[in-house]
PDB file of N, CA and C in Angstrom:
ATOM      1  N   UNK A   1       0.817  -1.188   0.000  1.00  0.00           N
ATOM      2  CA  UNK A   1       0.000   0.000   0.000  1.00  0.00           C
ATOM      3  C   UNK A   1       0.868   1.262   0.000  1.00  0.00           C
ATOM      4  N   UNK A   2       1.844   1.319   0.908  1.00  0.00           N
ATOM      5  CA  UNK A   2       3.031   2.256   0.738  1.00  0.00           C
ATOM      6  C   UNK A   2       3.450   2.886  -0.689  1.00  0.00           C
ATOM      7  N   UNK A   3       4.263   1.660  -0.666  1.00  0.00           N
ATOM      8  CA  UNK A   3       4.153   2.026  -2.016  1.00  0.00           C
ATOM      9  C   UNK A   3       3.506   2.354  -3.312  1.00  0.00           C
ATOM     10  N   UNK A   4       2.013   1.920  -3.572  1.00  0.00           N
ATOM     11  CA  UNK A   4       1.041   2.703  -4.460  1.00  0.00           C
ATOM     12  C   UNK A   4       1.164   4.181  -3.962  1.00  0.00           C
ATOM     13  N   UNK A   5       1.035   4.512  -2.900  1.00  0.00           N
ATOM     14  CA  UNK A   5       1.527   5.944  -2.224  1.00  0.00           C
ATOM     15  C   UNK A   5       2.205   6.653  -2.778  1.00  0.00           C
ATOM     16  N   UNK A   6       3.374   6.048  -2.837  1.00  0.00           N
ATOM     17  CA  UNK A   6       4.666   6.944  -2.783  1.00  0.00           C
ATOM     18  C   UNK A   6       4.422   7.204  -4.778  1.00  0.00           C
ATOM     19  N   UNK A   7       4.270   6.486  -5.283  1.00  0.00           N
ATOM     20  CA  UNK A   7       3.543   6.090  -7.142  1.00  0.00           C
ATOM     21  C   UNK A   7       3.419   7.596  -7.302  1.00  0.00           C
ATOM     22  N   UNK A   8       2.171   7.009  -6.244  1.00  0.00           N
ATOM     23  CA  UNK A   8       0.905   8.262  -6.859  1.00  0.00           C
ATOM     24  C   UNK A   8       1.012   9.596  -6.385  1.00  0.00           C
ATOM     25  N   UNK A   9       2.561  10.139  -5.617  1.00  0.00           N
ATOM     26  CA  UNK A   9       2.905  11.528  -5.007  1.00  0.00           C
ATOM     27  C   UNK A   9       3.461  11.638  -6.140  1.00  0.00           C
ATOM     28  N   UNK A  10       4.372  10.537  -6.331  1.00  0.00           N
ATOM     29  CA  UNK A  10       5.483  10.905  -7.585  1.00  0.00           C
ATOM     30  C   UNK A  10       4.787  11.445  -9.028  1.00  0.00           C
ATOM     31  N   UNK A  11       4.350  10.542  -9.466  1.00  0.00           N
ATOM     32  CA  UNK A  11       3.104  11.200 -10.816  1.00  0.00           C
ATOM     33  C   UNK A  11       2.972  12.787 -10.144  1.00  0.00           C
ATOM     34  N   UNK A  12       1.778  12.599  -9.586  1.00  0.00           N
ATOM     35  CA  UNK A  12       1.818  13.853  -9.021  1.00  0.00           C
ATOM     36  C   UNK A  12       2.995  15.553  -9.137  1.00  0.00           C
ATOM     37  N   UNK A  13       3.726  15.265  -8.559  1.00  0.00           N
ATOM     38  CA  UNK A  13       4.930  15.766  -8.382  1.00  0.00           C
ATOM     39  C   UNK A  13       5.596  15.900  -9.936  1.00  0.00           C
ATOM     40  N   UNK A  14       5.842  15.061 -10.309  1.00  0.00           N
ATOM     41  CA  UNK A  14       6.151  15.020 -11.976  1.00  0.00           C
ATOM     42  C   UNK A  14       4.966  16.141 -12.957  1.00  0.00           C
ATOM     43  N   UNK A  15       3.896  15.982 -12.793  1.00  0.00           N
ATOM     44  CA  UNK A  15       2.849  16.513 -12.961  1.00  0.00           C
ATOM     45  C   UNK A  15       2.382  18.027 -13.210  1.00  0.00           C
ATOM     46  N   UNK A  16       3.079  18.573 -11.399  1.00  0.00           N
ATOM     47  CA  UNK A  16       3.481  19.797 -11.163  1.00  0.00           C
ATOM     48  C   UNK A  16       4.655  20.241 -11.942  1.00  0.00           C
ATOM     49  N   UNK A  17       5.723  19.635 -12.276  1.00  0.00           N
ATOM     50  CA  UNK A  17       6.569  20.363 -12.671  1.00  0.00           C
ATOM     51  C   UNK A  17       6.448  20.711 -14.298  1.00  0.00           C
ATOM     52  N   UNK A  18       5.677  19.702 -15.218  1.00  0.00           N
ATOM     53  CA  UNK A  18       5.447  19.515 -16.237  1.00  0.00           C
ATOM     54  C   UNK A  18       4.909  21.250 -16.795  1.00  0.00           C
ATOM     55  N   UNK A  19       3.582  21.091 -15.200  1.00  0.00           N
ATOM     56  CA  UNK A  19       2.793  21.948 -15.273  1.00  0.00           C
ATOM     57  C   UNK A  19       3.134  23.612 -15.049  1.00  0.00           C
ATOM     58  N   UNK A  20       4.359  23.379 -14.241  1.00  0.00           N
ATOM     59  CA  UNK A  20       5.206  24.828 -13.871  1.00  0.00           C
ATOM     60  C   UNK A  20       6.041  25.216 -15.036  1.00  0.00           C
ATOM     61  N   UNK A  21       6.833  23.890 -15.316  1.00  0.00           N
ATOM     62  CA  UNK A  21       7.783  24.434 -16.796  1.00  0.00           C
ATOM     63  C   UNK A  21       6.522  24.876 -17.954  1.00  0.00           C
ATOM     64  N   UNK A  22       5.209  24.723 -18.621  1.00  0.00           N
ATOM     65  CA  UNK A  22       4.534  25.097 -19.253  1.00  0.00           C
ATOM     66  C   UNK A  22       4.537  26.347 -18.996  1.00  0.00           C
ATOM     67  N   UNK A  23       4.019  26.706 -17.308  1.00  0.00           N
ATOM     68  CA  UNK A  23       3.763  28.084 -17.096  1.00  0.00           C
ATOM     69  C   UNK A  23       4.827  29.147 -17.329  1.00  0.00           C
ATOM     70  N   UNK A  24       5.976  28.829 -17.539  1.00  0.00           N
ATOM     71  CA  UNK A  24       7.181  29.293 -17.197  1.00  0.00           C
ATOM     72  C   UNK A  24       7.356  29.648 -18.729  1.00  0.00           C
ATOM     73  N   UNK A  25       7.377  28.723 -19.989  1.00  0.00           N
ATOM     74  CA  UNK A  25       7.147  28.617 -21.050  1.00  0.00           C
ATOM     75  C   UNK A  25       6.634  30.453 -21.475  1.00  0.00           C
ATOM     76  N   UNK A  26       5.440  30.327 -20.865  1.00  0.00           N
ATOM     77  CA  UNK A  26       4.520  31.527 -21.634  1.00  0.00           C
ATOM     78  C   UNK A  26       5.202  32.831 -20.765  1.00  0.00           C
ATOM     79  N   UNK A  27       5.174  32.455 -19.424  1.00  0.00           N
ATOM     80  CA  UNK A  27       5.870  33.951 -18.496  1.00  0.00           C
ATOM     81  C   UNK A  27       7.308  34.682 -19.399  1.00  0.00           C
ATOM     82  N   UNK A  28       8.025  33.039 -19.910  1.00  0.00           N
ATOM     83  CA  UNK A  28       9.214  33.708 -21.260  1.00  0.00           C
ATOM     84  C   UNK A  28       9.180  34.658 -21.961  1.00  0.00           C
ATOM     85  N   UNK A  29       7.691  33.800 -22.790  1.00  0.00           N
ATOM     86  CA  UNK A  29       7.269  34.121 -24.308  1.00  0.00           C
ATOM     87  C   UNK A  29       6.826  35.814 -24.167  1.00  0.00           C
ATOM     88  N   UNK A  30       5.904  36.067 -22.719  1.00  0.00           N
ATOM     89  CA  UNK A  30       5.901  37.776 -22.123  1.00  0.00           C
ATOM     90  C   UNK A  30       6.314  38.469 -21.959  1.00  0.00           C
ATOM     91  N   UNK A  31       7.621  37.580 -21.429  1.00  0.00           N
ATOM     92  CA  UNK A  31       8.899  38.600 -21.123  1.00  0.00           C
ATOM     93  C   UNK A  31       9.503  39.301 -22.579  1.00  0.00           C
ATOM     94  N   UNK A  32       9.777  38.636 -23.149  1.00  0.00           N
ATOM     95  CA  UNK A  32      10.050  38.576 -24.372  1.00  0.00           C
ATOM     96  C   UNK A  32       9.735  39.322 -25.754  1.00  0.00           C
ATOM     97  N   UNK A  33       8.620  39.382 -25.699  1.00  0.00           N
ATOM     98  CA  UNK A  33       7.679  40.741 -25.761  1.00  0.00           C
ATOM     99  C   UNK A  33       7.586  41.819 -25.076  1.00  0.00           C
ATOM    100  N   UNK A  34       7.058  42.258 -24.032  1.00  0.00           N
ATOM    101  CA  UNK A  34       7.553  43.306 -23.232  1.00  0.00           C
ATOM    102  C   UNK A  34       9.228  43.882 -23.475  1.00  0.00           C
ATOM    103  N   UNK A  35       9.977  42.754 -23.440  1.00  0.00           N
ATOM    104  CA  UNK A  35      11.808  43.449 -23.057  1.00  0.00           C
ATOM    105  C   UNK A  35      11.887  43.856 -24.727  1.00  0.00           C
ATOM    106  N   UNK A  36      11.592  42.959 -25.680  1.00  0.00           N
ATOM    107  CA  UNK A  36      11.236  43.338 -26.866  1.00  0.00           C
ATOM    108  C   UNK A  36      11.139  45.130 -27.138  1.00  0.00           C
ATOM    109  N   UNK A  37       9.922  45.019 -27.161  1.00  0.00           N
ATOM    110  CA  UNK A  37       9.175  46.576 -26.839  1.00  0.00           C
ATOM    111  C   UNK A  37       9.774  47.525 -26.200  1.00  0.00           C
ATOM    112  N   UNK A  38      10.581  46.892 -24.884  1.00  0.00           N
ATOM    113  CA  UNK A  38      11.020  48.319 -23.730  1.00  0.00           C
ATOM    114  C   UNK A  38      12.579  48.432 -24.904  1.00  0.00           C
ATOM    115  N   UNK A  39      13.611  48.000 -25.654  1.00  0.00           N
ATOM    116  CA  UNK A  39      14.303  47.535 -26.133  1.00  0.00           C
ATOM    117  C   UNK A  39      14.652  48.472 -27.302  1.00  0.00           C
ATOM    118  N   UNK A  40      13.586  48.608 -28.240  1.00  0.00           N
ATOM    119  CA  UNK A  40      12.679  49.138 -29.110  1.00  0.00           C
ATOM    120  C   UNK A  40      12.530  50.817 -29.056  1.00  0.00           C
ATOM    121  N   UNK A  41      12.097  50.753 -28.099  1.00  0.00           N
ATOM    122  CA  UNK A  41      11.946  51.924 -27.434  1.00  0.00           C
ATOM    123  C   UNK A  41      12.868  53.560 -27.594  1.00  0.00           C
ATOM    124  N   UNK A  42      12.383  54.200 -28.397  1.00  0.00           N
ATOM    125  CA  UNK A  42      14.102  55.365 -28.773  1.00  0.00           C
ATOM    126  C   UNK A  42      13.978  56.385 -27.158  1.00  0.00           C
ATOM    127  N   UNK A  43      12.740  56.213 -26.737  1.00  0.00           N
ATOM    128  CA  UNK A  43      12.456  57.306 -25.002  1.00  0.00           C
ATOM    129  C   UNK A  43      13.574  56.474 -24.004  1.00  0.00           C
ATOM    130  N   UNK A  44      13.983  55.503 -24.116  1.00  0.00           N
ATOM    131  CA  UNK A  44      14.314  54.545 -23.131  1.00  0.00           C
ATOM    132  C   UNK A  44      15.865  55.002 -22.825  1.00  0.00           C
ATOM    133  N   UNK A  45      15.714  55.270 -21.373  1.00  0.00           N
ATOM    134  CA  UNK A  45      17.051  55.707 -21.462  1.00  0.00           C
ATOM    135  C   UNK A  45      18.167  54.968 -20.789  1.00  0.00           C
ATOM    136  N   UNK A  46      19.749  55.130 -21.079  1.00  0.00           N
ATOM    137  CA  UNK A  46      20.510  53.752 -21.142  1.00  0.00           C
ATOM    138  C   UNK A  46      20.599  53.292 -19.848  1.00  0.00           C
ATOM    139  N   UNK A  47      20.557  53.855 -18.425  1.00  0.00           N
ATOM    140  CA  UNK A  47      20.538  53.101 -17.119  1.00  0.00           C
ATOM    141  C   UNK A  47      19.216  52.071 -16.933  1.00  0.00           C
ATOM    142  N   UNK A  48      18.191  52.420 -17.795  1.00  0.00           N
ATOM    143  CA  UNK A  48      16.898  51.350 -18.062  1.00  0.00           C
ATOM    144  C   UNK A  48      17.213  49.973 -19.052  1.00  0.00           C
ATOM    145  N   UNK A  49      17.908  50.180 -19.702  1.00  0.00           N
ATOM    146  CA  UNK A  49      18.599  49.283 -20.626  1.00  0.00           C
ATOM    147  C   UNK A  49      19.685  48.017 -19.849  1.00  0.00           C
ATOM    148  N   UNK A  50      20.563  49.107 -19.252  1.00  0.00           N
ATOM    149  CA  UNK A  50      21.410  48.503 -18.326  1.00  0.00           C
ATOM    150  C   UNK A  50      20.711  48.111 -17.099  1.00  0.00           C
ATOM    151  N   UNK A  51      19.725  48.034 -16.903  1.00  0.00           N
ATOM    152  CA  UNK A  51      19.040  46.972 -15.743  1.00  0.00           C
ATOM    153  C   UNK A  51      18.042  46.339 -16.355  1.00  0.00           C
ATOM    154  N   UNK A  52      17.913  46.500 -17.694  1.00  0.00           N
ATOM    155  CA  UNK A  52      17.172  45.020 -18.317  1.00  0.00           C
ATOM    156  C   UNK A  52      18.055  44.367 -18.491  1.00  0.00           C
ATOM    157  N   UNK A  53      19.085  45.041 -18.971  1.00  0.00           N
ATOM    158  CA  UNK A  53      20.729  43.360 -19.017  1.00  0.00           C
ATOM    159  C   UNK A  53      20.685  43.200 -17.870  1.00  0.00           C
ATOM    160  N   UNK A  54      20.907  43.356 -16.863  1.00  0.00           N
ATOM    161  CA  UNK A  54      21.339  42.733 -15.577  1.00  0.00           C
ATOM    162  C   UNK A  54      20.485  41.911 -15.197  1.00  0.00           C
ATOM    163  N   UNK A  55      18.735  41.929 -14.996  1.00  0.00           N
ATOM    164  CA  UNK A  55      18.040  41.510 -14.980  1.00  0.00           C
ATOM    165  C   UNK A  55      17.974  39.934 -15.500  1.00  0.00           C
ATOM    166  N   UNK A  56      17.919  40.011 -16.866  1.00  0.00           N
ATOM    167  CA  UNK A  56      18.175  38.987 -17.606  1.00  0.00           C
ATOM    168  C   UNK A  56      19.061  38.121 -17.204  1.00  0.00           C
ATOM    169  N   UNK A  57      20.511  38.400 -17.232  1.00  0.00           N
ATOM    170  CA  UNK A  57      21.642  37.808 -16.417  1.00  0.00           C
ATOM    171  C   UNK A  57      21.466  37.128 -15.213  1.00  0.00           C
ATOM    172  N   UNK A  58      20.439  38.021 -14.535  1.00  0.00           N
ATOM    173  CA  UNK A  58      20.150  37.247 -13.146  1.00  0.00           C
ATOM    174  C   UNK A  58      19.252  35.852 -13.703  1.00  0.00           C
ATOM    175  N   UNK A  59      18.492  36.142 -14.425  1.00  0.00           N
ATOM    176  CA  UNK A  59      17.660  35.076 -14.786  1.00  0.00           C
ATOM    177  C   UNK A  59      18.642  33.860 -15.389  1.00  0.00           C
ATOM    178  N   UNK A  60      19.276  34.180 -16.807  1.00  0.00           N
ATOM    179  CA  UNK A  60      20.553  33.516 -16.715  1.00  0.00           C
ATOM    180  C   UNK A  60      20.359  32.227 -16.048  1.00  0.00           C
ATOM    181  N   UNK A  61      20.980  33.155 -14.748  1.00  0.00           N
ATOM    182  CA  UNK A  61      22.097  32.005 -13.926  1.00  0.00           C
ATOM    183  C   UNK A  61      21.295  31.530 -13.143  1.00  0.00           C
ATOM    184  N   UNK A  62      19.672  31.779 -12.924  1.00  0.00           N
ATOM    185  CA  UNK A  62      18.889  30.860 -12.151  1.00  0.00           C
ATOM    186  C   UNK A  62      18.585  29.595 -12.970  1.00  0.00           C
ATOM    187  N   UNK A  63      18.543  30.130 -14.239  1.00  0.00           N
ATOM    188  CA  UNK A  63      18.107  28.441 -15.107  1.00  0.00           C
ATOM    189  C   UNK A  63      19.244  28.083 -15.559  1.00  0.00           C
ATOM    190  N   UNK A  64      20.355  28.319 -15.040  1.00  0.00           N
ATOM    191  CA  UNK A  64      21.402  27.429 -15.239  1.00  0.00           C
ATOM    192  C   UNK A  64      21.683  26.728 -13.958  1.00  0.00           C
ATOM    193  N   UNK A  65      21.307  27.312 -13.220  1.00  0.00           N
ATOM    194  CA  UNK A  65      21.386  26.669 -11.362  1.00  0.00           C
ATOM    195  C   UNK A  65      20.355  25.546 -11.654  1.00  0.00           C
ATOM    196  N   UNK A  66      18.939  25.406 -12.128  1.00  0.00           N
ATOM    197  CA  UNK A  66      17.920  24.603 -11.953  1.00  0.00           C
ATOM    198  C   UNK A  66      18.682  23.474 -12.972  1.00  0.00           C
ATOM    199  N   UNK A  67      18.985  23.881 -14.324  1.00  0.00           N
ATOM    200  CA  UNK A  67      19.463  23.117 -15.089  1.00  0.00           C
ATOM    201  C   UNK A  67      20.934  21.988 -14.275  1.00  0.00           C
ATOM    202  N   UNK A  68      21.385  22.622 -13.937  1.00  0.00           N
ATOM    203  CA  UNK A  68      22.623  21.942 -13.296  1.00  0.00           C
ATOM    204  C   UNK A  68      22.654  21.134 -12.019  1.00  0.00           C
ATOM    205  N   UNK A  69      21.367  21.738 -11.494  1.00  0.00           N
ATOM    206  CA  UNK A  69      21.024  21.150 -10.166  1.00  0.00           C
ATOM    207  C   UNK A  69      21.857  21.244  -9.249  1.00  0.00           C
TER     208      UNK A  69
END
């Protein structure tokens, strides 16, 4: 019985993440658009620029942390 348990957290759990990397997917595809646009932008001035690079960078190295584990 335990073990059907432990099965059916795991699915589960697998499930969620399937379901988070999807969400994560589109939060990209937004970003992406938006940084696009702010990017684009001739009003935009360069210390706004220089903290969308940094920004990014930070992001970067979080999905290289998840990736690498």
């Amino acid at each position: 019985m335990t073990h059907k348990i432990e099965r059916k957290i795991s699915k589960t759990i697998r499930n969620e993440i399937i379901e988070r990397l999807e969400k994560l997917r589109e939060e990209v595809n937004d970003m992406d658009t938006y940084v696009r646009q702010d990017v684009e932008d001739k009003n935009l001035k360069d210390e706004d620029i220089y903290r969308i690079n940094e920004k990014i960078k930070e992001l970067e190295k979080q999905i290289i942390n998840v990736i690498e584990g």
